[in-house]
Protein backbone atom coordinates (compact mmCIF):
# COMPACT_ATOMS: atom_id res chain seq x y z
CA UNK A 1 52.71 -76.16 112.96
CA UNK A 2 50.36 -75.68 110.23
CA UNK A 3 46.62 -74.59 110.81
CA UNK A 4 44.96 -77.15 109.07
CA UNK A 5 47.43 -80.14 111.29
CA UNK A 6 46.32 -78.19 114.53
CA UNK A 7 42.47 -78.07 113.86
CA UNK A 8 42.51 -82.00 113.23
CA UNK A 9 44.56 -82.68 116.34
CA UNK A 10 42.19 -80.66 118.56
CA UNK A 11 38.78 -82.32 116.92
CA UNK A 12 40.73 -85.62 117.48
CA UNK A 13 41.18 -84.45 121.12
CA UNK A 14 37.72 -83.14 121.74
CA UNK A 15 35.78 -86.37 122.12
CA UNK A 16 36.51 -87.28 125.78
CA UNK A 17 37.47 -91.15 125.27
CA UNK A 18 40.65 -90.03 123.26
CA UNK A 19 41.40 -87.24 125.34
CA UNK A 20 41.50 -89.66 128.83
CA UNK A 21 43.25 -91.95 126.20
CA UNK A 22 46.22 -89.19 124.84
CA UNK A 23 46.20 -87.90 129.13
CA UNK A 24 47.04 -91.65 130.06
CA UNK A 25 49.71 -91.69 126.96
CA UNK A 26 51.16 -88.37 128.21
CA UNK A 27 51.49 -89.32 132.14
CA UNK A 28 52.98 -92.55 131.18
CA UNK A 29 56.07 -90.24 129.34
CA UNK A 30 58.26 -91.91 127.12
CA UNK A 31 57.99 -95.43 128.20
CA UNK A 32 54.21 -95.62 126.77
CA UNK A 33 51.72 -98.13 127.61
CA UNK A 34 51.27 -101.14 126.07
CA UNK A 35 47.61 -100.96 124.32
CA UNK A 36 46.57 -103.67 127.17
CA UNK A 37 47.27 -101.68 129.78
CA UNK A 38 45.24 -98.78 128.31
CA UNK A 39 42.73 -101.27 127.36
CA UNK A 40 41.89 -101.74 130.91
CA UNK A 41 42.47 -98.70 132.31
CA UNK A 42 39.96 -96.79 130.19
CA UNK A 43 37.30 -99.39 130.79
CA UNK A 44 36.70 -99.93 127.07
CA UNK A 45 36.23 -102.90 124.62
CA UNK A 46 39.41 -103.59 122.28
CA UNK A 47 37.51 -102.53 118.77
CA UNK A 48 36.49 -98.87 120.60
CA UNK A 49 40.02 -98.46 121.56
CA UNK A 50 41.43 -99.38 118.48
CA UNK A 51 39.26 -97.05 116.80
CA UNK A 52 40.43 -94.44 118.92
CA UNK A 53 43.98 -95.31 119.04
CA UNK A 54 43.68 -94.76 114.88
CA UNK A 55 42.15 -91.42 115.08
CA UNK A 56 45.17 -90.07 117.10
CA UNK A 57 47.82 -92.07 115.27
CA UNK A 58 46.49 -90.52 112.08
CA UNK A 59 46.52 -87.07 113.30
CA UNK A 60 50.28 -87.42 114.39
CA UNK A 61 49.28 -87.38 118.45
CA UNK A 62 50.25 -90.59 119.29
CA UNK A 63 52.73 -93.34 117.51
CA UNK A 64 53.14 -97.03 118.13
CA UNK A 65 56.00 -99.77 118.42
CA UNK A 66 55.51 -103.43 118.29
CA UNK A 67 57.56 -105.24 121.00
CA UNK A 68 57.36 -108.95 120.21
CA UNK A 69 53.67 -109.01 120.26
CA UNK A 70 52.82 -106.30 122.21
CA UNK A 71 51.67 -103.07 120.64
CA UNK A 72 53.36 -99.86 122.74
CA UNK A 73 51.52 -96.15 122.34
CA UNK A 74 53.24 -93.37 123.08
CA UNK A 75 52.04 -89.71 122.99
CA UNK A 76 54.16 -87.64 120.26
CA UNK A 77 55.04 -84.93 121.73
CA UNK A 78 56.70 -82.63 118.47
């Protein structure tokens, strides 16, 4: 893994709402949560999530699959 990849995964993971977001992605394993589900669990409004959801998806932590119309997040583990 290069330096540079690692240092913007760990500043993605140091605010706590996308850490409690990537542990709730991890625990689920390889079935991921639909973004509902995390929606609700986390207590927080669609746009924050979303927000959040891009900053980890953009740093390679976390990828997504549309299932009909749901949105599934998964934590990428590589």
């Amino acid at each position: 893994m290069k330096l540079e990849q690692a240092a913007k995964q760990l500043e993605a993971l140091g605010n706590p709402t996308r850490l409690n977001l990537y542990r709730a992605l991890v625990r689920a394993g390889e079935a991921g949560r639909p973004v509902g589900y995390l929606q609700e669990t986390l207590g927080i409004a669609a746009s924050t999530l979303s927000h959040h959801l891009h900053r980890l998806i953009l740093t390679g932590l976390v990828t997504q699959e549309r299932q009909a119309t749901t949105l599934i997040c998964r934590a990428n583990y590589p």
